[in-house]
Structure formats: structure tokens, C-alpha cells
PDB file of N, CA and C in Angstrom:
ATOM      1  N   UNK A   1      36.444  38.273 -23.579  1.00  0.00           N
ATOM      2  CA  UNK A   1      36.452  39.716 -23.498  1.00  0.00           C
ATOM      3  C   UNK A   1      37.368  40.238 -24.590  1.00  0.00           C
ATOM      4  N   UNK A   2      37.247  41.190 -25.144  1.00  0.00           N
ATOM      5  CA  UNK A   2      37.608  41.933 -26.413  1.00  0.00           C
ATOM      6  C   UNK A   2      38.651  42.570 -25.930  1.00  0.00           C
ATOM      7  N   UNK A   3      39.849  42.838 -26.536  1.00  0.00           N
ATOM      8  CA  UNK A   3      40.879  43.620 -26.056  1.00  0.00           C
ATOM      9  C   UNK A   3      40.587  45.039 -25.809  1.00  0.00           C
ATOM     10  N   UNK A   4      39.882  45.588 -26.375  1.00  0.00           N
ATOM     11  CA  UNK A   4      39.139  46.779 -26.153  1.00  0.00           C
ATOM     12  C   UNK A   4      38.524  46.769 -24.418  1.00  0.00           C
ATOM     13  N   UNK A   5      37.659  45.939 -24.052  1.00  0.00           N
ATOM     14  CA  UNK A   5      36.942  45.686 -22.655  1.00  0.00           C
ATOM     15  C   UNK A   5      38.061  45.739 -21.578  1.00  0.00           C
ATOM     16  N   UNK A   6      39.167  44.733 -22.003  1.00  0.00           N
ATOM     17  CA  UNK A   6      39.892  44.810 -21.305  1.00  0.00           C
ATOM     18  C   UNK A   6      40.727  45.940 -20.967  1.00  0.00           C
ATOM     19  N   UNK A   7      41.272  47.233 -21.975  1.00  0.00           N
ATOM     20  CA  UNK A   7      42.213  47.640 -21.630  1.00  0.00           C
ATOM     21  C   UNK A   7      41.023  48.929 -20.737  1.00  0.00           C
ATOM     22  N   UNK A   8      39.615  49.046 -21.223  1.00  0.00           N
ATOM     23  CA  UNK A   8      38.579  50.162 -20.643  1.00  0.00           C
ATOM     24  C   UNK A   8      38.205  50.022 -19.405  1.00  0.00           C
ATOM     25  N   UNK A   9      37.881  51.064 -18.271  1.00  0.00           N
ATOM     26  CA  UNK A   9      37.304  50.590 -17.020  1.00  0.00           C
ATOM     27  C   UNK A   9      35.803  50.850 -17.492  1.00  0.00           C
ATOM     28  N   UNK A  10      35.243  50.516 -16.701  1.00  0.00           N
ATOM     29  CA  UNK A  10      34.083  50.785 -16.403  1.00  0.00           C
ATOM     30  C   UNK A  10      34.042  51.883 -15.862  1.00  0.00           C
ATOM     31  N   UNK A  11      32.359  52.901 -15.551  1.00  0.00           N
ATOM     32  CA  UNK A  11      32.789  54.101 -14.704  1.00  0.00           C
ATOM     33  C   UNK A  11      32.623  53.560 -12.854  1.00  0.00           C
ATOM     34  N   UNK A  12      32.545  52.453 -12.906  1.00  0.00           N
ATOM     35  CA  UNK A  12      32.616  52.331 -11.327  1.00  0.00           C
ATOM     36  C   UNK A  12      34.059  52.481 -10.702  1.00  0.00           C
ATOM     37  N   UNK A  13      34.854  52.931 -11.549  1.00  0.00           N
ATOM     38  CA  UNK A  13      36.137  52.875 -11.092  1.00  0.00           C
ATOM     39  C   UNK A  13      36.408  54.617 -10.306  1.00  0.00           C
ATOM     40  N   UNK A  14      34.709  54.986 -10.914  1.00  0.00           N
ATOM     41  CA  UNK A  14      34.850  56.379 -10.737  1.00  0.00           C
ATOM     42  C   UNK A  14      33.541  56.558  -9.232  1.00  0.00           C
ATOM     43  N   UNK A  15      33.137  55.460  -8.870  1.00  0.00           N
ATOM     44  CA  UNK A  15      31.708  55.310  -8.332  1.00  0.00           C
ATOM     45  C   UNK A  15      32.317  54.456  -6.952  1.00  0.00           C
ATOM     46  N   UNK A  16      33.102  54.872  -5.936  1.00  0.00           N
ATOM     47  CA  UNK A  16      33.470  53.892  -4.551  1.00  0.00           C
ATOM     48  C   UNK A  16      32.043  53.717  -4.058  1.00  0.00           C
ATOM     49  N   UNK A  17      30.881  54.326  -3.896  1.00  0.00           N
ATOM     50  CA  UNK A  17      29.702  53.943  -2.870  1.00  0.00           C
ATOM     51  C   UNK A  17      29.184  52.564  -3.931  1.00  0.00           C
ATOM     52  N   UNK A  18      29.072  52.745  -5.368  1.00  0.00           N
ATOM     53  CA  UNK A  18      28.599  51.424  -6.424  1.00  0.00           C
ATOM     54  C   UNK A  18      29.142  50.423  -5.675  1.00  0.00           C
ATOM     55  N   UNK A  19      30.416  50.737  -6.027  1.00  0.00           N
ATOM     56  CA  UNK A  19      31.386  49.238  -5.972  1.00  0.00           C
ATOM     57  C   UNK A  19      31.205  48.536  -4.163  1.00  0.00           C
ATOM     58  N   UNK A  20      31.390  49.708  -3.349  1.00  0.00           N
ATOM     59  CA  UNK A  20      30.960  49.092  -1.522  1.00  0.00           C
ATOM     60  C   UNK A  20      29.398  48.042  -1.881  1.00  0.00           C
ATOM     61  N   UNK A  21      28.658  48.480  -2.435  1.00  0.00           N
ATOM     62  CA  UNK A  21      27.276  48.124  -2.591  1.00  0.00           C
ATOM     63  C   UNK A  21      27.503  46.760  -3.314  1.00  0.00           C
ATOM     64  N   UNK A  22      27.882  46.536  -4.864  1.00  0.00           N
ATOM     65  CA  UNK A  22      28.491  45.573  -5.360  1.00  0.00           C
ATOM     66  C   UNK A  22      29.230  44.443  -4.224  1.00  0.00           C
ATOM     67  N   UNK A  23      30.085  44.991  -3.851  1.00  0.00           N
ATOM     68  CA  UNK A  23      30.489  44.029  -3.186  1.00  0.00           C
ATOM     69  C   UNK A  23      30.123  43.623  -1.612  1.00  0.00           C
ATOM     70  N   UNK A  24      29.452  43.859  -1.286  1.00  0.00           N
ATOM     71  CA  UNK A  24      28.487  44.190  -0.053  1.00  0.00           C
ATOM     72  C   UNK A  24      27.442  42.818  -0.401  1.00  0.00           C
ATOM     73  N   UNK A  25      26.785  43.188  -1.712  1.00  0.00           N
ATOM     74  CA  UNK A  25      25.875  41.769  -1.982  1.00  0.00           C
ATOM     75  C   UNK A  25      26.722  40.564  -2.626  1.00  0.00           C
ATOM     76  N   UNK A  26      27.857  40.681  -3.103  1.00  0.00           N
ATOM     77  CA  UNK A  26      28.875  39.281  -3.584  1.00  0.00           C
ATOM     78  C   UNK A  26      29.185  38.454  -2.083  1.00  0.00           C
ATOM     79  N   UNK A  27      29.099  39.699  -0.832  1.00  0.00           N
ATOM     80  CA  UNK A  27      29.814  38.624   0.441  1.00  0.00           C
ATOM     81  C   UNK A  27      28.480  38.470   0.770  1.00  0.00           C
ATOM     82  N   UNK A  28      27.406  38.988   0.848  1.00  0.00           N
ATOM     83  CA  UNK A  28      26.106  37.938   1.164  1.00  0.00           C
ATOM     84  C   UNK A  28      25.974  36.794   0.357  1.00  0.00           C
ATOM     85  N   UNK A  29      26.274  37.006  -0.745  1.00  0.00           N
ATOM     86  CA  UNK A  29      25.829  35.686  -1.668  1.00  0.00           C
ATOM     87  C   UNK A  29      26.824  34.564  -1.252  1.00  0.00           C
ATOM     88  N   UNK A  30      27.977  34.746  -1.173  1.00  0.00           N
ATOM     89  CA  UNK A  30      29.399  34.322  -0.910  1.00  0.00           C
ATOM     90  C   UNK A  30      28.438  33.233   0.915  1.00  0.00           C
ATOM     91  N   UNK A  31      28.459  33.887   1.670  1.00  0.00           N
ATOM     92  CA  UNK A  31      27.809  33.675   2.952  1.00  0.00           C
ATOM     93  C   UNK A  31      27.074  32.721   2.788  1.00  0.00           C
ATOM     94  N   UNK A  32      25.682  32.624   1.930  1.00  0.00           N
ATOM     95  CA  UNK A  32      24.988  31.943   1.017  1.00  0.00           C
ATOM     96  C   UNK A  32      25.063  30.858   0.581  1.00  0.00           C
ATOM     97  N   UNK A  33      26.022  30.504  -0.131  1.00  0.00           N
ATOM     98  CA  UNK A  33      27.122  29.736  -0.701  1.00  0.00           C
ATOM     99  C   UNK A  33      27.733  28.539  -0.051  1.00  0.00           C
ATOM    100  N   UNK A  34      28.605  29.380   1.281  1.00  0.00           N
ATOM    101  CA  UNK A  34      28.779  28.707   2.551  1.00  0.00           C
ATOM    102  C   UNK A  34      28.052  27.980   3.054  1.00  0.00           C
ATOM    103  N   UNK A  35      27.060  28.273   3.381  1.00  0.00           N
ATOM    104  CA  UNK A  35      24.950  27.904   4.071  1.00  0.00           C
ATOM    105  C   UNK A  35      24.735  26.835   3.257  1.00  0.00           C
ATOM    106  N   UNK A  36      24.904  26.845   2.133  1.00  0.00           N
ATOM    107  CA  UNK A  36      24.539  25.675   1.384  1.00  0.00           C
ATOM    108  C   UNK A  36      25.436  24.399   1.028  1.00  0.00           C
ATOM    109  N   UNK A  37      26.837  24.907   1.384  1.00  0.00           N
ATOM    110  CA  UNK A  37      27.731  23.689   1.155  1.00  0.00           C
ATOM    111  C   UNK A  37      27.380  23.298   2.927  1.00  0.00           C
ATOM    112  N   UNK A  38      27.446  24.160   3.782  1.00  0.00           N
ATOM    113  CA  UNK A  38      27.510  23.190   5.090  1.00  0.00           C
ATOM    114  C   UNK A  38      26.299  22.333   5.341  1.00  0.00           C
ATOM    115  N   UNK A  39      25.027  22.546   4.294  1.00  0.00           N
ATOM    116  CA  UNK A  39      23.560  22.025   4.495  1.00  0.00           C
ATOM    117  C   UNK A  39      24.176  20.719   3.274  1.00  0.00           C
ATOM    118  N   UNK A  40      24.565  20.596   2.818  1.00  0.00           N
ATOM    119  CA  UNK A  40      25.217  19.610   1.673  1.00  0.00           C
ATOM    120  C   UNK A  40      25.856  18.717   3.293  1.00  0.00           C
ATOM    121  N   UNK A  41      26.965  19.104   3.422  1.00  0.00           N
ATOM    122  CA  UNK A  41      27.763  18.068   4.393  1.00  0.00           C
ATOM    123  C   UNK A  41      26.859  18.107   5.448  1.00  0.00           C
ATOM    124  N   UNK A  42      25.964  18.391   6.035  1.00  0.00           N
ATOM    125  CA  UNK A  42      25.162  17.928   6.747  1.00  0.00           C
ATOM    126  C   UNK A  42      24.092  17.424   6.633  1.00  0.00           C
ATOM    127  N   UNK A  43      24.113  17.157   5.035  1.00  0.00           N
ATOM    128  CA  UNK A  43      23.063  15.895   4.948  1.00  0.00           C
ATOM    129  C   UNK A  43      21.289  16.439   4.622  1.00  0.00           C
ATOM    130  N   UNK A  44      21.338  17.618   4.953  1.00  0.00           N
ATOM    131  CA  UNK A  44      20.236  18.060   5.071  1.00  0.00           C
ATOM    132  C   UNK A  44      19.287  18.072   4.019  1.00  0.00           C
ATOM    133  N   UNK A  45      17.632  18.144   4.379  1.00  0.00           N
ATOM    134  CA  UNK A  45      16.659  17.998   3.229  1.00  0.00           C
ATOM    135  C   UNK A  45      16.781  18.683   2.179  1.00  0.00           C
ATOM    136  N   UNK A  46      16.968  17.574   0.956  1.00  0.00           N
ATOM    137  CA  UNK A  46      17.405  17.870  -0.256  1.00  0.00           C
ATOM    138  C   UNK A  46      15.839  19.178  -1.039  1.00  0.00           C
ATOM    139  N   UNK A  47      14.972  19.348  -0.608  1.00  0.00           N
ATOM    140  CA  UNK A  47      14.247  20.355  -0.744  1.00  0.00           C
ATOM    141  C   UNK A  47      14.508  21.742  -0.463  1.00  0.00           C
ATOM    142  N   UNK A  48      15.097  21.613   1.081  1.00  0.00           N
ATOM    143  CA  UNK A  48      15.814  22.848   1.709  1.00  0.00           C
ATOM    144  C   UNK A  48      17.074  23.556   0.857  1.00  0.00           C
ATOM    145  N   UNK A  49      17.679  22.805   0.514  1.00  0.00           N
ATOM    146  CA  UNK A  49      18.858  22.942  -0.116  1.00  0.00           C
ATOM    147  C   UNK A  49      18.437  23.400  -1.469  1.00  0.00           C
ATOM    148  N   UNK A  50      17.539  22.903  -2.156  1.00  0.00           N
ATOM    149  CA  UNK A  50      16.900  23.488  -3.510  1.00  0.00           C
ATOM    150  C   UNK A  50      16.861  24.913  -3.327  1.00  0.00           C
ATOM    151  N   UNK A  51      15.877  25.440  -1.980  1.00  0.00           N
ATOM    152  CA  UNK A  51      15.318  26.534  -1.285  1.00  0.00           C
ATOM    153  C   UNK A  51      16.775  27.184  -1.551  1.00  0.00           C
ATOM    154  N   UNK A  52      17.482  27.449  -0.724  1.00  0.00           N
ATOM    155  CA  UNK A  52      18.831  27.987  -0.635  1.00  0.00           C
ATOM    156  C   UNK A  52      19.538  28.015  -2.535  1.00  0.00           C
ATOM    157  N   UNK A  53      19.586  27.321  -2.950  1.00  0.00           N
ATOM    158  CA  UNK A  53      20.614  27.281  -3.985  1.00  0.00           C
ATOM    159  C   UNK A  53      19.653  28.331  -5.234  1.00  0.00           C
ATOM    160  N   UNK A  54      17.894  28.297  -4.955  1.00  0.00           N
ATOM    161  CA  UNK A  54      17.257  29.241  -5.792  1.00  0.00           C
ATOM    162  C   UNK A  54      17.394  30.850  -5.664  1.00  0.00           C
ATOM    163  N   UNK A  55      17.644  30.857  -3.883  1.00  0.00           N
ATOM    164  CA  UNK A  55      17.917  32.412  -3.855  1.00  0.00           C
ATOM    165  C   UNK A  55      19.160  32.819  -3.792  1.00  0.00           C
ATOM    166  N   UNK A  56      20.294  31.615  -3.957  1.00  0.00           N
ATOM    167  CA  UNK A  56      21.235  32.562  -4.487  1.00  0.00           C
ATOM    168  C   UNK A  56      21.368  32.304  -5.988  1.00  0.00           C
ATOM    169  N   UNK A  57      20.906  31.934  -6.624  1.00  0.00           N
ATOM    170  CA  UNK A  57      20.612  31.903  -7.748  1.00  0.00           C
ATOM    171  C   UNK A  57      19.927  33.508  -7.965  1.00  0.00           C
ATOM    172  N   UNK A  58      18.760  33.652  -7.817  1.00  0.00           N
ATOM    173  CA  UNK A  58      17.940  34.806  -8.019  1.00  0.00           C
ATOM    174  C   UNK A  58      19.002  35.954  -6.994  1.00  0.00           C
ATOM    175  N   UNK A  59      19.699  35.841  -6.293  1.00  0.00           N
ATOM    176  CA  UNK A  59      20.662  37.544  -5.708  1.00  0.00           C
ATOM    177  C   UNK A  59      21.656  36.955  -6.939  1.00  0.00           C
ATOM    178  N   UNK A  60      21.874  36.451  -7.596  1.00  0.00           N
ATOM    179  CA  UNK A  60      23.458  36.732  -8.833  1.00  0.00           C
ATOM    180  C   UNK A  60      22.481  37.621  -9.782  1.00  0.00           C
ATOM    181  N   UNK A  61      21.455  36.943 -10.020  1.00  0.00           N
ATOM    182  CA  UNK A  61      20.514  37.560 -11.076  1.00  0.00           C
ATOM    183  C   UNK A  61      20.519  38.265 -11.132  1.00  0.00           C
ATOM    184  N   UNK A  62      19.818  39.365 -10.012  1.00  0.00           N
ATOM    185  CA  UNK A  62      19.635  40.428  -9.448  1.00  0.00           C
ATOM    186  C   UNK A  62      20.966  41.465  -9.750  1.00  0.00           C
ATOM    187  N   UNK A  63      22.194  40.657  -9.019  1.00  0.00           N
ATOM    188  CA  UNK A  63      23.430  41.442  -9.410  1.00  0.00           C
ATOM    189  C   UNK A  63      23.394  41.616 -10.402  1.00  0.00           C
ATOM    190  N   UNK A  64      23.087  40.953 -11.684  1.00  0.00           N
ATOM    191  CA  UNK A  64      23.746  41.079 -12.980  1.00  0.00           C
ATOM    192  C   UNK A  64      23.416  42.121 -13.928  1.00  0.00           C
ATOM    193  N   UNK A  65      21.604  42.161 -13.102  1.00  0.00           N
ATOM    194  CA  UNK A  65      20.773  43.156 -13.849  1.00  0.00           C
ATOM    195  C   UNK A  65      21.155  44.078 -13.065  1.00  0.00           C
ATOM    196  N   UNK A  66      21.523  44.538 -12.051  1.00  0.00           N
ATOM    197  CA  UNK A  66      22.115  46.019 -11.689  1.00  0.00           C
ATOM    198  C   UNK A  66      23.444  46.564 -12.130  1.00  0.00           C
ATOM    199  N   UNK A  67      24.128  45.441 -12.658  1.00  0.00           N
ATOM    200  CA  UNK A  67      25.537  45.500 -13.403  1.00  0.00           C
ATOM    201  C   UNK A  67      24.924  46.066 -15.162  1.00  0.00           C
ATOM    202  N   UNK A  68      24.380  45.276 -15.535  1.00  0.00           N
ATOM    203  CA  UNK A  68      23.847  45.396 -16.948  1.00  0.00           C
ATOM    204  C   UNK A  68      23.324  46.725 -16.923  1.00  0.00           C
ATOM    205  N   UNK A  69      22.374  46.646 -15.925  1.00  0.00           N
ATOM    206  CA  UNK A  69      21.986  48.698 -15.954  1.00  0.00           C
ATOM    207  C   UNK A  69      22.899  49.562 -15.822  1.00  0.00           C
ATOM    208  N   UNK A  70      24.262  49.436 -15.082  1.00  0.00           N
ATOM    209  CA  UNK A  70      25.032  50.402 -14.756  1.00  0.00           C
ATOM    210  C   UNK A  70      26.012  50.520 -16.286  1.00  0.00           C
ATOM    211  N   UNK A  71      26.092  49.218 -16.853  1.00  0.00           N
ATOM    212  CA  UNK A  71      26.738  48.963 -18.331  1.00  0.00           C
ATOM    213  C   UNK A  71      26.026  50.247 -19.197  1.00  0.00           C
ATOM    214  N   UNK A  72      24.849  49.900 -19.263  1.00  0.00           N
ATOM    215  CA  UNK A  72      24.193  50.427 -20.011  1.00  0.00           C
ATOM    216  C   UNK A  72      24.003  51.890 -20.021  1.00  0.00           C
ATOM    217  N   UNK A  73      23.815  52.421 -18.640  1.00  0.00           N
ATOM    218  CA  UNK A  73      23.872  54.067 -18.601  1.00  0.00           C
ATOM    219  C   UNK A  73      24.728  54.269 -18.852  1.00  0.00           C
ATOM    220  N   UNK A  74      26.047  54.120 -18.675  1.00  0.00           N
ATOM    221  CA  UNK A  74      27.609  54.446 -18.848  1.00  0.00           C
ATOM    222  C   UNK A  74      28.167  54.444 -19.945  1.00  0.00           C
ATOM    223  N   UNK A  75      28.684  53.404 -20.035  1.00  0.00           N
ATOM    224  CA  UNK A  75      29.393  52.682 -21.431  1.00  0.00           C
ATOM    225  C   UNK A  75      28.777  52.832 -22.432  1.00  0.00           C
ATOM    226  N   UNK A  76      27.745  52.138 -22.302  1.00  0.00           N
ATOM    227  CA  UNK A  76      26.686  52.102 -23.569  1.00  0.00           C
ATOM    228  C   UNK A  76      26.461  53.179 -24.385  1.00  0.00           C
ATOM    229  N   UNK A  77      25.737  54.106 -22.825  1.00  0.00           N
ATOM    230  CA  UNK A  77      25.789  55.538 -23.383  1.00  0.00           C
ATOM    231  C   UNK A  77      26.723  56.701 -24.077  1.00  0.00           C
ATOM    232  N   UNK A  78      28.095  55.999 -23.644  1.00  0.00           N
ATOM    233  CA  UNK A  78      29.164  57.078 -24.046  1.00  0.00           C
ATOM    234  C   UNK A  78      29.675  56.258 -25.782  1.00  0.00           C
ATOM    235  N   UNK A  79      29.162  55.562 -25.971  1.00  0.00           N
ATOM    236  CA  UNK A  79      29.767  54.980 -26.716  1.00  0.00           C
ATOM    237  C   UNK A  79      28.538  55.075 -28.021  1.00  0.00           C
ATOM    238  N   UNK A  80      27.468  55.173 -27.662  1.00  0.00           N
ATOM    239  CA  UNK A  80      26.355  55.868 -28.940  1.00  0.00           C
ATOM    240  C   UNK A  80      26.707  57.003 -28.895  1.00  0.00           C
ATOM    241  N   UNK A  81      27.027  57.897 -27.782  1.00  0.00           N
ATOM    242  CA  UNK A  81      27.396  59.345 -28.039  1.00  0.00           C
ATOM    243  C   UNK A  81      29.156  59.620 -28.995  1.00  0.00           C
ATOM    244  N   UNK A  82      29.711  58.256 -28.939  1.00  0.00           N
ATOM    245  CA  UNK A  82      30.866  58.656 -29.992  1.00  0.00           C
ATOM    246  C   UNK A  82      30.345  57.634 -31.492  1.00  0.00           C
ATOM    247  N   UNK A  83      29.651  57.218 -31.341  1.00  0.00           N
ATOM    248  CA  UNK A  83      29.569  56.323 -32.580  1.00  0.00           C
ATOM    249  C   UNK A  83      30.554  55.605 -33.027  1.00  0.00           C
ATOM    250  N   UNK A  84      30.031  55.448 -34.225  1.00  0.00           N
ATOM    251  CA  UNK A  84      31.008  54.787 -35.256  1.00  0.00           C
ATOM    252  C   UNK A  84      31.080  52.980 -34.870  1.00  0.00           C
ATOM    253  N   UNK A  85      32.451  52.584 -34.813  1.00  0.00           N
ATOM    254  CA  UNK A  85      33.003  51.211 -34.329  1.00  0.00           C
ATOM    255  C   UNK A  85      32.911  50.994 -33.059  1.00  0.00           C
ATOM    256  N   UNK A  86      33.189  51.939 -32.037  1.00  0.00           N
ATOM    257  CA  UNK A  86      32.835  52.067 -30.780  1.00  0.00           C
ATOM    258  C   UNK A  86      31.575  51.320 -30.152  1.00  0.00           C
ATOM    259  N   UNK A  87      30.725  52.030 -30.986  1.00  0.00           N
ATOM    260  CA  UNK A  87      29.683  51.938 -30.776  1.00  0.00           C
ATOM    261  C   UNK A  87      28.589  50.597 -31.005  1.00  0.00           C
ATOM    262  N   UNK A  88      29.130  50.568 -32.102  1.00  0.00           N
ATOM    263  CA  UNK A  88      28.819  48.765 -32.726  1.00  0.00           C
ATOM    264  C   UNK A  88      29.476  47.656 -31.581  1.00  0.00           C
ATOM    265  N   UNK A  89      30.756  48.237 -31.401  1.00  0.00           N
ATOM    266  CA  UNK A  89      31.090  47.205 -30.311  1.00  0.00           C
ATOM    267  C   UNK A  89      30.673  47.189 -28.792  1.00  0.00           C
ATOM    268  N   UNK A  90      30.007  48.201 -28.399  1.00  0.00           N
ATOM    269  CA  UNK A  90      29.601  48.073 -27.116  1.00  0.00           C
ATOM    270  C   UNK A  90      27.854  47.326 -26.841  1.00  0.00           C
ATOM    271  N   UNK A  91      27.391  47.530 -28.368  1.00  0.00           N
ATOM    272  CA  UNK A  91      26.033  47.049 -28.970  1.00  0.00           C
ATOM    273  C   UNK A  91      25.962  45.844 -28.766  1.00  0.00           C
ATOM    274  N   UNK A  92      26.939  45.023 -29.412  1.00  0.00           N
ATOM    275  CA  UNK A  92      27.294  43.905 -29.372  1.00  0.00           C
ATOM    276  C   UNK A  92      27.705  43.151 -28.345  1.00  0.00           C
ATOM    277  N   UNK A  93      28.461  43.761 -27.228  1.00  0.00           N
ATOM    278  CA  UNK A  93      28.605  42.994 -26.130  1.00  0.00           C
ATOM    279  C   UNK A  93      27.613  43.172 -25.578  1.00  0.00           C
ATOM    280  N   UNK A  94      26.252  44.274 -25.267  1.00  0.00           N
ATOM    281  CA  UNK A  94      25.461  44.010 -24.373  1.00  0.00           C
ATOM    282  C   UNK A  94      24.327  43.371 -25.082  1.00  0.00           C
ATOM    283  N   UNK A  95      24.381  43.077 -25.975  1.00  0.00           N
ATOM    284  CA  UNK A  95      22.893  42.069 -26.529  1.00  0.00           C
ATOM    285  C   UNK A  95      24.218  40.822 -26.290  1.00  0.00           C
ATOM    286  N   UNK A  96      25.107  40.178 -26.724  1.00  0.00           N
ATOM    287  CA  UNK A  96      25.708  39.314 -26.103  1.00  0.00           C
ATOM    288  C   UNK A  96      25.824  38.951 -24.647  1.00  0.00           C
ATOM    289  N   UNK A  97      25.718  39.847 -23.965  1.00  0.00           N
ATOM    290  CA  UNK A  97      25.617  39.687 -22.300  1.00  0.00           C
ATOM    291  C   UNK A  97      24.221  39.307 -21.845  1.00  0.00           C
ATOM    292  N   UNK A  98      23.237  40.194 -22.574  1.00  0.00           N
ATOM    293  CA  UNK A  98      22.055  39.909 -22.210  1.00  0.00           C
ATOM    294  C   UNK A  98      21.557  38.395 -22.698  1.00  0.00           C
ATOM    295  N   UNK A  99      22.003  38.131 -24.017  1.00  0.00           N
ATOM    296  CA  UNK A  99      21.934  36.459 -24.472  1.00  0.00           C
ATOM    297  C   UNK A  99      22.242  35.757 -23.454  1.00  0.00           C
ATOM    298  N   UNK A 100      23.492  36.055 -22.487  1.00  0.00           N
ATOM    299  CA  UNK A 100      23.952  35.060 -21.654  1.00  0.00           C
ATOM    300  C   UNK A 100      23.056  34.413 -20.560  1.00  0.00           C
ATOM    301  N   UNK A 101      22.813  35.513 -20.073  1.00  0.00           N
ATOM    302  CA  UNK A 101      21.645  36.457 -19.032  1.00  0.00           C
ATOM    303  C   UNK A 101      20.380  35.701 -19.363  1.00  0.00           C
ATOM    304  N   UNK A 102      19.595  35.585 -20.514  1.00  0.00           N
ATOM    305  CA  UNK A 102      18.723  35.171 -20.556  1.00  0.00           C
ATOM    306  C   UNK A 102      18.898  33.364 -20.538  1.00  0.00           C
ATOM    307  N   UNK A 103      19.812  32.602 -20.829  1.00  0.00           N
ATOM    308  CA  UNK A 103      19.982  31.196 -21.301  1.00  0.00           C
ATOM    309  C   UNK A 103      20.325  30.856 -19.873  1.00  0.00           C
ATOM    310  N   UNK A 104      20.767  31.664 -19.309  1.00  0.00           N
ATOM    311  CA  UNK A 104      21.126  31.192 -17.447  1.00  0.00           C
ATOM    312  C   UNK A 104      20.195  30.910 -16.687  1.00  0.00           C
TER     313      UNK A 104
END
């Protein structure tokens, strides 16, 4: 993260119902998580366990692209509306994020 990212919030700092929601689906996934380590120590069919580890796989996904959208209206947006260096740099982290996003 760029010293810039770091010292900026995001606007969810401005958004409490986002962030309840955000973190609302991290403790399902979290839950999830749990479900699948106790199906691990219990031995259970290594198919089942595939089952489980794909959909929380696909809810992070999911998170990331509702994170990436909220990046994008916000940040993104305020930051073509000032241009310049700003702007290049917020360009850059989200085609960098989305690179990530896609190789995952």
C-alpha cells in the first residue's frame, strides 16, 4: 500500500450501514471457515469439503467485487474529478487490484 492509501480513508468511514453489511458477510464467511476446518478434523468427504472451501471462495469474491465497486464510485471518482497525480495513482491501484482479482 502506497503511503498515500494509507494515510486516506475510504468513504466508508463516512457509510456505518456499508461497513455493518461488510462486516456482516466477513462473520458469515469467518463461520464458513470454521465449517470447514471442523469437516477437515472430522475427517469428512474430501468432495464435501471441496463443496465448502468453493463457496467461500466465491462469498470473498463476491466481497471484493462489492469493495472494488465501492473503490471505484468513490475514490476513483474523486480522484478523476481532481486529476493530475492523484489521479494516475488511484488508476493504478485499481487496474492493480483488479490484476490481483483476476489471477485469484
Amino acid at each position: 500500500m502506497s503511503d498515500t492509501a494509507a494515510e486516506q480513508h475510504g468513504h466508508l468511514e463516512h457509510d456505518a450501514e456499508a461497513v455493518q453489511a461488510h462486516l456482516k458477510r466477513l462473520r458469515r464467511i469467518e463461520g464458513q471457515v470454521r465449517g470447514i476446518q471442523r469437516m477437515v478434523e472430522e475427517e469428512k468427504y474430501c468432495i464435501d469439503i471441496l463443496t465448502q472451501v468453493s463457496a467461500v471462495t466465491k462469498a470473498l469474491q463476491s466481497l471484493a467485487l462489492v469493495l472494488l465497486d465501492d473503490h471505484m464510485a468513490h475514490c476513483l471518482v474523486d480522484a478523476a474529478r481532481k486529476g493530475g497525480a492523484e489521479q494516475e495513482e488511484k488508476l493504478k491501484e485499481a487496474s492493480e487490484a483488479i490484476a490481483r482479482l483476476v489471477r485469484s
